[in-house]
C-alpha atoms as a PDB file:
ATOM      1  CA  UNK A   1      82.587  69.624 110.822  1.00  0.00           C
ATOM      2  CA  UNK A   2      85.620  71.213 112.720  1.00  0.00           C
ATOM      3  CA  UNK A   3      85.791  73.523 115.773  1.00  0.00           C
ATOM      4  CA  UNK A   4      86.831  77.308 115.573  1.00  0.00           C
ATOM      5  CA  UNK A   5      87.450  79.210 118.908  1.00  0.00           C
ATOM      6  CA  UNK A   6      85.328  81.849 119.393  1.00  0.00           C
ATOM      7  CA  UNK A   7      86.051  84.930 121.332  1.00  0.00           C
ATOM      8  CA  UNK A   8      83.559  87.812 122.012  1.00  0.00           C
ATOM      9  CA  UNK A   9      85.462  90.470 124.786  1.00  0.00           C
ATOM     10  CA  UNK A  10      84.139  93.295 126.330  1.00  0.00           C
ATOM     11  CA  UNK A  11      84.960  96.690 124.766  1.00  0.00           C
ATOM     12  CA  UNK A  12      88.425  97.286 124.822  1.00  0.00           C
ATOM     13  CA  UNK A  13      91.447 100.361 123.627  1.00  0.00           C
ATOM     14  CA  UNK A  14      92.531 100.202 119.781  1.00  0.00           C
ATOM     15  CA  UNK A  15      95.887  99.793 121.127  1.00  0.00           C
ATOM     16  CA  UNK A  16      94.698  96.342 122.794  1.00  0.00           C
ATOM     17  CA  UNK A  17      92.420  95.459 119.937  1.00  0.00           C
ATOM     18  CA  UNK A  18      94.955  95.675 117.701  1.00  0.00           C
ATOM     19  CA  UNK A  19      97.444  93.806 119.508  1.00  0.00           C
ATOM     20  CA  UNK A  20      95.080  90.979 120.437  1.00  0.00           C
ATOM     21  CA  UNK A  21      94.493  90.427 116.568  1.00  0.00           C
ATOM     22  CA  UNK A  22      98.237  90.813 115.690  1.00  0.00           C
ATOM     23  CA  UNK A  23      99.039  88.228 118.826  1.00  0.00           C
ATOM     24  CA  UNK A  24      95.947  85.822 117.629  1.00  0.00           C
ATOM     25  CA  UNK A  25      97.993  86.142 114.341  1.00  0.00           C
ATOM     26  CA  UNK A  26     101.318  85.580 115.207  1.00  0.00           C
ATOM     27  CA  UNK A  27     100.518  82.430 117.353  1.00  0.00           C
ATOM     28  CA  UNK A  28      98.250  80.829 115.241  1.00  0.00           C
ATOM     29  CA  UNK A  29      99.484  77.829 113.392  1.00  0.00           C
ATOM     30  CA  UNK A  30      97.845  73.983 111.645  1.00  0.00           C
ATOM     31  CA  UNK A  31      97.257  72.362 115.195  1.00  0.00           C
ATOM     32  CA  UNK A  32      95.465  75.144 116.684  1.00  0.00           C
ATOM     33  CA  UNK A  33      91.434  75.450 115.490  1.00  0.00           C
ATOM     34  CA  UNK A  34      90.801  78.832 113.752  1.00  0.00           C
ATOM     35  CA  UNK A  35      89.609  81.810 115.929  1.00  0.00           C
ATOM     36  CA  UNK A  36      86.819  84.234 115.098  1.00  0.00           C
ATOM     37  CA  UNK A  37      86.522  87.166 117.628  1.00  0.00           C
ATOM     38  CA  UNK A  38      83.845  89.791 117.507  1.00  0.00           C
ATOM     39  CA  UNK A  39      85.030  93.164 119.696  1.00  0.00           C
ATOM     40  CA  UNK A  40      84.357  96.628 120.378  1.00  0.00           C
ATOM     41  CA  UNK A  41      85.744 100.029 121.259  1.00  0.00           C
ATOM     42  CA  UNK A  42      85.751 101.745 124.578  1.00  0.00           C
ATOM     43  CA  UNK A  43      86.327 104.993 122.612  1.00  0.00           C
ATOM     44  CA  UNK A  44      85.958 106.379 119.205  1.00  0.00           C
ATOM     45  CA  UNK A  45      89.295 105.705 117.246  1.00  0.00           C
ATOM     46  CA  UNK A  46      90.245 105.885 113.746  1.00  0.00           C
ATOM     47  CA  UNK A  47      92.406 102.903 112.815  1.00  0.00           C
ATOM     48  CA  UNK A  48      94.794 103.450 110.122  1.00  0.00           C
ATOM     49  CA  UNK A  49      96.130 101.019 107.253  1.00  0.00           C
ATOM     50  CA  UNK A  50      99.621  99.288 107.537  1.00  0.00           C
ATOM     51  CA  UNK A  51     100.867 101.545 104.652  1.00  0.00           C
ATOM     52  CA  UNK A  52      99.011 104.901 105.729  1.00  0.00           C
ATOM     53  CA  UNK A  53     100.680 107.837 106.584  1.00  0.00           C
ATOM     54  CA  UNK A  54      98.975 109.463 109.062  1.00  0.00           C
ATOM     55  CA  UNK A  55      99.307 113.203 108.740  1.00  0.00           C
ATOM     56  CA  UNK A  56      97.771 112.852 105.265  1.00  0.00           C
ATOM     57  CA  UNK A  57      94.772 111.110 106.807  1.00  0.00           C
ATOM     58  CA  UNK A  58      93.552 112.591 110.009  1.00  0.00           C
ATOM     59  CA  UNK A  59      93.723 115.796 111.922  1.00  0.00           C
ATOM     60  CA  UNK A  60      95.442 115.547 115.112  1.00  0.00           C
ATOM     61  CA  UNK A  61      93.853 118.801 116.686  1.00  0.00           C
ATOM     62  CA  UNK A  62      90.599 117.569 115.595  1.00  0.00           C
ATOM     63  CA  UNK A  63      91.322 114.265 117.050  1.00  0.00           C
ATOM     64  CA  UNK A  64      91.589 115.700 120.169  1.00  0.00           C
ATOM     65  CA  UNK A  65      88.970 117.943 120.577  1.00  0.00           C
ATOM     66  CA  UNK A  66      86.508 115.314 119.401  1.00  0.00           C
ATOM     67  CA  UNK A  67      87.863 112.623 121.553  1.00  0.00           C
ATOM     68  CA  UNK A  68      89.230 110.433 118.796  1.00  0.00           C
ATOM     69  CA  UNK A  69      92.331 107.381 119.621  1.00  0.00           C
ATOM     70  CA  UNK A  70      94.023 106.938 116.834  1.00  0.00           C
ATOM     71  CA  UNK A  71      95.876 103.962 116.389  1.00  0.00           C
ATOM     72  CA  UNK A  72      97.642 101.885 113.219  1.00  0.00           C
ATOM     73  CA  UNK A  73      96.435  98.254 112.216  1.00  0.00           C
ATOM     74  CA  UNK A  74      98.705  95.061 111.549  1.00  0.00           C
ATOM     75  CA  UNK A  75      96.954  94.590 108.080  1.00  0.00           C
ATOM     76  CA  UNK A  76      96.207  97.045 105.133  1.00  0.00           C
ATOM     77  CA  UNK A  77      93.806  99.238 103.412  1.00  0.00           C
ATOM     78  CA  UNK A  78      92.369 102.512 104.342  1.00  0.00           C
ATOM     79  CA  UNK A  79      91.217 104.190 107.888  1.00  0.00           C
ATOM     80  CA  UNK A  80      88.175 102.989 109.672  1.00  0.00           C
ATOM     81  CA  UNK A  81      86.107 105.049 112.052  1.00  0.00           C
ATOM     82  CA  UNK A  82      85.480 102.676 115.164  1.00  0.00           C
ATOM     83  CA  UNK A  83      82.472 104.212 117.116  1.00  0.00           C
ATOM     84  CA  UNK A  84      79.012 102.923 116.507  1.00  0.00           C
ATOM     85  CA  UNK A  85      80.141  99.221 114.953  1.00  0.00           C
ATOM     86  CA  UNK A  86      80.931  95.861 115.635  1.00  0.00           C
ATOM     87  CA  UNK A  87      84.204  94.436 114.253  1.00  0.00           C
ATOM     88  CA  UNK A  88      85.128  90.956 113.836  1.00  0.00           C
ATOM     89  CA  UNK A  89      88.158  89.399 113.113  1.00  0.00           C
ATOM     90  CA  UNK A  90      89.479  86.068 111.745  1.00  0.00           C
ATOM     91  CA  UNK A  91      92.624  84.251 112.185  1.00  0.00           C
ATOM     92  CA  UNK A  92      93.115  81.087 110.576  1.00  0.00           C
ATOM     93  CA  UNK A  93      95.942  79.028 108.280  1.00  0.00           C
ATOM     94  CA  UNK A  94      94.552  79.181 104.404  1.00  0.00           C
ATOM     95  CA  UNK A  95      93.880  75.492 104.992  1.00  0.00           C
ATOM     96  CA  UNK A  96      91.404  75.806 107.590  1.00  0.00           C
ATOM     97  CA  UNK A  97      89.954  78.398 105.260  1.00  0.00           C
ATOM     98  CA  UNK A  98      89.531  76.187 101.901  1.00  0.00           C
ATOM     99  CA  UNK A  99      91.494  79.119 100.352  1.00  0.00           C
ATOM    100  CA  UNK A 100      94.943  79.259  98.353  1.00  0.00           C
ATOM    101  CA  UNK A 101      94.819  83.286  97.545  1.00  0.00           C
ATOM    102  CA  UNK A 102      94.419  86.685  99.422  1.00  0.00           C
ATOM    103  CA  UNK A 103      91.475  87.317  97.417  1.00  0.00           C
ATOM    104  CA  UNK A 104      89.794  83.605  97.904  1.00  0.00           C
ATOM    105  CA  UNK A 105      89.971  84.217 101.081  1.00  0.00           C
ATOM    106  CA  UNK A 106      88.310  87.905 101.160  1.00  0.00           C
ATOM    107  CA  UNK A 107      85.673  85.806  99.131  1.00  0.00           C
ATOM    108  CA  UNK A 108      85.223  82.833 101.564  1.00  0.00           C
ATOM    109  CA  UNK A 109      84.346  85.584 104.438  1.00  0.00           C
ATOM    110  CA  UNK A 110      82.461  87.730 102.719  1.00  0.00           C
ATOM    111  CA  UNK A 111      80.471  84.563 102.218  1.00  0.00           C
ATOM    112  CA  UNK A 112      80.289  84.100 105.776  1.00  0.00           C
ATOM    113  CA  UNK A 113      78.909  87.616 106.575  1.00  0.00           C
ATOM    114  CA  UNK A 114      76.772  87.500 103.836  1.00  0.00           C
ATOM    115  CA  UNK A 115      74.803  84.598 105.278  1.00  0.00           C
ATOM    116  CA  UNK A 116      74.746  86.355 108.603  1.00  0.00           C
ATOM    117  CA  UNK A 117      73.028  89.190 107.089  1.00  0.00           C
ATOM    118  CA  UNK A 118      70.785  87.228 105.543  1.00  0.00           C
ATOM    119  CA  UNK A 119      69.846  85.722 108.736  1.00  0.00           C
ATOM    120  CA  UNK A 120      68.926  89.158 109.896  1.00  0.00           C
ATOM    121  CA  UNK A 121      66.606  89.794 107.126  1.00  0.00           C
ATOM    122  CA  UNK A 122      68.947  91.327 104.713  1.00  0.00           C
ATOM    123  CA  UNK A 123      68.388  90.014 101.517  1.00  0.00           C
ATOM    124  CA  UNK A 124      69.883  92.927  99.284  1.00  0.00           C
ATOM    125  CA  UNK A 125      73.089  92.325 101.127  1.00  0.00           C
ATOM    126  CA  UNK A 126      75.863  91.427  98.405  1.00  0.00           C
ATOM    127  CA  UNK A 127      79.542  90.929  97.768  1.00  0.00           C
ATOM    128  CA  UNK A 128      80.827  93.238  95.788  1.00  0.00           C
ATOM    129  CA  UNK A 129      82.581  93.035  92.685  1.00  0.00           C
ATOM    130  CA  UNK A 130      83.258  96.435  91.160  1.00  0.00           C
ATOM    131  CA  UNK A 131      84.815  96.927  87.475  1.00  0.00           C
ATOM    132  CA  UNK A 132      87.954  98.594  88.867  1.00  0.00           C
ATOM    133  CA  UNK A 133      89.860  98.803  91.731  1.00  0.00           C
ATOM    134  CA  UNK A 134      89.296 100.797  94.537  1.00  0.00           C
ATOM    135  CA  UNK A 135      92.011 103.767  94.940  1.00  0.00           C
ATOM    136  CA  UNK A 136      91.957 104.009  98.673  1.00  0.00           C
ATOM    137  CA  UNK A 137      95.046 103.675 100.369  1.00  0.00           C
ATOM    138  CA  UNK A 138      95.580 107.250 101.519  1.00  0.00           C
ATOM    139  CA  UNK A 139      91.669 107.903 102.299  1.00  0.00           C
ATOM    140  CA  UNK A 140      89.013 106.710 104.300  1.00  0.00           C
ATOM    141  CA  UNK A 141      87.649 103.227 104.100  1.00  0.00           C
ATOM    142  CA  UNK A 142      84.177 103.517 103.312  1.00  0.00           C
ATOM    143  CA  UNK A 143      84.497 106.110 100.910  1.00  0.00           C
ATOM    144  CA  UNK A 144      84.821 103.559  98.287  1.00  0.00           C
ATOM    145  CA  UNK A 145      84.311  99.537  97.776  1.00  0.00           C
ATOM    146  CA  UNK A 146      86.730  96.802  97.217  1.00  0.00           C
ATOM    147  CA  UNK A 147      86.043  93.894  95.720  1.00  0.00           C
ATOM    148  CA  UNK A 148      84.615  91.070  98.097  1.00  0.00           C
ATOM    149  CA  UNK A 149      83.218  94.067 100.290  1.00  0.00           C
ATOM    150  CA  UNK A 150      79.955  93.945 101.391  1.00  0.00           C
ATOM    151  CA  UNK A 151      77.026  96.426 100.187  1.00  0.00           C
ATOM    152  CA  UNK A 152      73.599  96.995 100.322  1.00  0.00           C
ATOM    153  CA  UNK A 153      71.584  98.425  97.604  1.00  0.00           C
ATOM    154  CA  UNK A 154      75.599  99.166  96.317  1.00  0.00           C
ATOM    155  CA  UNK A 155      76.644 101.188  99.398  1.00  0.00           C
ATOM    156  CA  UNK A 156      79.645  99.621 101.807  1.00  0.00           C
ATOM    157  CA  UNK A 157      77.756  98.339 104.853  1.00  0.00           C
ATOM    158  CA  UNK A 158      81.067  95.894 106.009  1.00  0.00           C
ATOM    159  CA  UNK A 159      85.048  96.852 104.750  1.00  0.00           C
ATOM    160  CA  UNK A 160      87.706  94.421 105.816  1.00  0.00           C
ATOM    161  CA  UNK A 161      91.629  94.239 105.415  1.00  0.00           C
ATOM    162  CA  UNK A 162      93.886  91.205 106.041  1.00  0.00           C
ATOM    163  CA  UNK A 163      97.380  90.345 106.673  1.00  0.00           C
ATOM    164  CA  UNK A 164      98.909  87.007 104.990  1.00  0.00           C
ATOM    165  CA  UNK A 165     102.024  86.201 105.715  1.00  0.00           C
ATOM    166  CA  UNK A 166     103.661  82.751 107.413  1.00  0.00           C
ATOM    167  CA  UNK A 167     101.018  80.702 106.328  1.00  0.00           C
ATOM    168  CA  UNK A 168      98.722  82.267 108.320  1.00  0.00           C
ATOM    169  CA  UNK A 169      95.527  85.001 107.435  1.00  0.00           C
ATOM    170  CA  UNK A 170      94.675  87.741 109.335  1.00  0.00           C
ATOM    171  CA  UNK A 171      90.891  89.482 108.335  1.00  0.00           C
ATOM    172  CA  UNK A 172      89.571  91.831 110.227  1.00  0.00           C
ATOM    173  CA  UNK A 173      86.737  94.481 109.613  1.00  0.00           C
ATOM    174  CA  UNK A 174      84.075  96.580 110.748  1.00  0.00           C
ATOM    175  CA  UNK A 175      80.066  96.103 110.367  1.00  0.00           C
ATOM    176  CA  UNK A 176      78.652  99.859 110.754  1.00  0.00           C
ATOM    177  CA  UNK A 177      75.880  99.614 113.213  1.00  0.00           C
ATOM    178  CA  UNK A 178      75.439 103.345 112.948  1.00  0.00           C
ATOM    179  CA  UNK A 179      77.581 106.570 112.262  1.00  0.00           C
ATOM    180  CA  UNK A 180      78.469 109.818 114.229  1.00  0.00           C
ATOM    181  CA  UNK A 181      78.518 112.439 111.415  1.00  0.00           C
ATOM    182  CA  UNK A 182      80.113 114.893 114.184  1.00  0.00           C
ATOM    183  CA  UNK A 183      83.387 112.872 113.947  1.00  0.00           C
ATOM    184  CA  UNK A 184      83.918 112.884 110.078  1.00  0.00           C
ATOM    185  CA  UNK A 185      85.840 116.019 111.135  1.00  0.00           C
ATOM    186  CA  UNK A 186      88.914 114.468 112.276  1.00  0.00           C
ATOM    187  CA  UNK A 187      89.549 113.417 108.419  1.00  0.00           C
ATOM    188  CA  UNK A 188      91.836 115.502 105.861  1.00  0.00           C
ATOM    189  CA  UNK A 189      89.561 117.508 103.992  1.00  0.00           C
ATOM    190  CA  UNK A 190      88.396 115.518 100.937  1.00  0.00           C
ATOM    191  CA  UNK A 191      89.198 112.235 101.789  1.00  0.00           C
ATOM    192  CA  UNK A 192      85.453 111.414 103.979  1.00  0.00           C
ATOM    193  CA  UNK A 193      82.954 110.884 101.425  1.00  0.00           C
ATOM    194  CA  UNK A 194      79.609 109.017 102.220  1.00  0.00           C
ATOM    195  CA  UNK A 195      79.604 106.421  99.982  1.00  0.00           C
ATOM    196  CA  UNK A 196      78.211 103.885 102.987  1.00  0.00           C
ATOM    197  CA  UNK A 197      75.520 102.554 104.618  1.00  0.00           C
ATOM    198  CA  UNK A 198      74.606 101.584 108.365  1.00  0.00           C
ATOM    199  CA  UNK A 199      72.513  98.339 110.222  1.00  0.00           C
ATOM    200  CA  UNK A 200      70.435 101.427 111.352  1.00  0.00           C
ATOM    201  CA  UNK A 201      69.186 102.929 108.135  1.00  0.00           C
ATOM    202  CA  UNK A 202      69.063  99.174 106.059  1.00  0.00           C
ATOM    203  CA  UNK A 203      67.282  97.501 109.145  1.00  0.00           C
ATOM    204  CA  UNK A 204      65.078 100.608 110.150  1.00  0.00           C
ATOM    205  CA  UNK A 205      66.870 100.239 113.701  1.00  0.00           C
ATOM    206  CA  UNK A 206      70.097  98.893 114.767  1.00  0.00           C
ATOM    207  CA  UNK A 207      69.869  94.780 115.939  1.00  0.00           C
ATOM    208  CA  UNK A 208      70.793  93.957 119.305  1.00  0.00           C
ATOM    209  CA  UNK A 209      74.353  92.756 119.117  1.00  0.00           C
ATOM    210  CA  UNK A 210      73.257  89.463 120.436  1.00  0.00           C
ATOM    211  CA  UNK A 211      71.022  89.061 117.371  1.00  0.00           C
ATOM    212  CA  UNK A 212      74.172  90.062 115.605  1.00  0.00           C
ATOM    213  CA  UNK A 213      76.447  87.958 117.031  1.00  0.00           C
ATOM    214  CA  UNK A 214      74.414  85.002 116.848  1.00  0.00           C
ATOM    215  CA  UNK A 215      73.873  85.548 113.184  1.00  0.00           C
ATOM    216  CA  UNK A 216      77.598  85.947 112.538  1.00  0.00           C
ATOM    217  CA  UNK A 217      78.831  82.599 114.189  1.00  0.00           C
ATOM    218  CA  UNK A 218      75.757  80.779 112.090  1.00  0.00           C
ATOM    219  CA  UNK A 219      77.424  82.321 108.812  1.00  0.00           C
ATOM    220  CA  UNK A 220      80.907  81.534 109.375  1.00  0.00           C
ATOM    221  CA  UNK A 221      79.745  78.138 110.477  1.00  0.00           C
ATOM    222  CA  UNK A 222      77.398  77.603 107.417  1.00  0.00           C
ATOM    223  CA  UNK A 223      80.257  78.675 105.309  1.00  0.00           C
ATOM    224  CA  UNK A 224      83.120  76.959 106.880  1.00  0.00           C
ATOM    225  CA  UNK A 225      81.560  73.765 108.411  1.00  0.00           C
ATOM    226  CA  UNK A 226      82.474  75.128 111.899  1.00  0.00           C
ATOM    227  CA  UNK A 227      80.787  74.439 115.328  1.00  0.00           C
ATOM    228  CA  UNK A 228      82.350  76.226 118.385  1.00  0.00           C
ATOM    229  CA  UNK A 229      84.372  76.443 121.095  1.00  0.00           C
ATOM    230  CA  UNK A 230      84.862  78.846 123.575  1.00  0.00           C
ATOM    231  CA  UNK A 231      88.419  80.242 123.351  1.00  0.00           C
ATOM    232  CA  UNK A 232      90.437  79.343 126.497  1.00  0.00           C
ATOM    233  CA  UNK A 233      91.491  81.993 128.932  1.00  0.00           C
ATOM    234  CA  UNK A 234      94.586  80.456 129.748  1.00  0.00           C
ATOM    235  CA  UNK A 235      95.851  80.383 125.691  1.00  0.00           C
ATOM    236  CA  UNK A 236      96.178  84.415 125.392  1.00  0.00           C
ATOM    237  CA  UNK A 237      99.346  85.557 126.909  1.00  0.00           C
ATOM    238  CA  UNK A 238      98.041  88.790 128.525  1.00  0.00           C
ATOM    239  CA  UNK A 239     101.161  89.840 129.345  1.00  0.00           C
ATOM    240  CA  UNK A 240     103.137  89.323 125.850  1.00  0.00           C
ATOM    241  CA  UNK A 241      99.592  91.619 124.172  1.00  0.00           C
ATOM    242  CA  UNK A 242     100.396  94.544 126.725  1.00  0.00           C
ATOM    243  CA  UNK A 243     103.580  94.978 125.387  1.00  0.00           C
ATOM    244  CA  UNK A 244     103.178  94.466 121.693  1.00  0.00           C
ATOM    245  CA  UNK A 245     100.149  97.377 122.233  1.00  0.00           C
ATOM    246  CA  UNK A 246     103.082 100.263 122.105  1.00  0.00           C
ATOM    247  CA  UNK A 247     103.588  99.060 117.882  1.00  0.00           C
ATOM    248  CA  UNK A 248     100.094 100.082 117.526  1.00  0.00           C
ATOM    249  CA  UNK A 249      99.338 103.063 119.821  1.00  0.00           C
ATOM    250  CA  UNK A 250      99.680 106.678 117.723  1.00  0.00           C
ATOM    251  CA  UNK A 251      97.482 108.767 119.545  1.00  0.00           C
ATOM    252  CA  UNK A 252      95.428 108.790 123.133  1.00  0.00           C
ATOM    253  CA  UNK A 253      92.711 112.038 122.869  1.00  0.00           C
ATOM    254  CA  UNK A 254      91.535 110.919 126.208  1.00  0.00           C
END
């Protein structure tokens, strides 16, 4: 067994959230244990890929009159609506992952989350492996599934996106607890397509993010051979994430 920080924060801006995870990133190297941090939103906000461009994606005027941050992420893929979901993220060398390759690695946590679902009573939750890949860079994120993704009864319930570079893995990616149909607005016309599911319609009710929680840190610790630590205060430079937010900030509605 080895120890992985753990970090569970109160909700927070996409601009912080983001920064956080890139910081975590950054930082991380062999002598320091992995960390696994589950977070929130303090407002709905679409986060957009690395490679997105974001006039093709979402609708700024719609954006605003919904309420809607927008904000980029360090890693790849397609947008994410952040509202009604938990997302976790994991930052750890490939070593302290048992991986060599992007894609191991998208295996090894899907693993992880797999077994936490299971824990909940999800059986029918699955990795995916579809027959070809999914063409999603410019659209939304749950409108299709990637391999290692996790479904239920074949719709996305979980989509991730990571960031390797320096030796180091970035994963992050949201767990739909529910979904506000009201806000599929701010997307470019064609590119929202409900090819998902939520905790709320698999479960018959969304579990308490306790329950949640708890079953997440017993399937990355089933999977990885990880007990836990709590992540020290004093190891985040607060001051360093505040000004790396401004690289991820594209939008404030409110």
């Amino acid at each position: 067994m080895s120890v992985a920080y753990l970090l569970q924060d109160d909700p927070r801006t996409g601009a912080w959230n983001m920064a956080l995870d890139f910081w975590l990133w950054k930082t991380q190297g062999p002598d320091r244990p992995p960390v696994v941090r589950f977070y929130q939103w303090v407002r709905p906000t679409v986060s957009l890929g690395y490679h997105q461009t974001a006039e093709r994606v979402v609708d700024p005027k719609a954006c605003q009159d919904l309420g809607v941050d927008v904000v980029r992420r360090p890693t790849g893929g397609a947008a994410v609506l952040h509202h009604h979901e938990l997302t976790y993220s994991v930052i750890a060398t490939p070593a302290q992952l048992g991986v060599a390759k992007p894609l191991e690695a998208y295996e090894r946590i899907s693993q992880a989350l797999q077994t936490a679902l299971h824990r909940l009573g999800l059986p029918r939750a699955d990795i995916a492996r579809p027959a070809r890949p999914a063409g999603r860079l410019e659209g939304f994120c749950f409108a299709e599934t990637a391999h290692y993704e996790i479904t239920v009864d074949g719709r996305k319930l979980i989509g991730s996106a990571q960031r390797w570079g320096r030796s180091v893995v970035l994963q992050h990616g949201s767990i739909l607890l529910d979904f506000d149909f009201r806000l599929a607005a701010v997307f470019r016309p064609g590119l929202f397509r409900p090819a998902f599911t939520t905790l709320r319609e698999v479960c018959g009710g969304i579990p308490s993010l306790r329950d949640l929680r708890e079953a997440l840190q017993v399937g990355f610790g089933t999977v990885f051979g990880w007990t836990w630590a709590t992540l020290p205060v004093d190891l985040i430079d607060e001051e360093e994430v505040r000004r790396l937010q401004a690289l991820f900030e594209m939008s404030r509605a409110v």
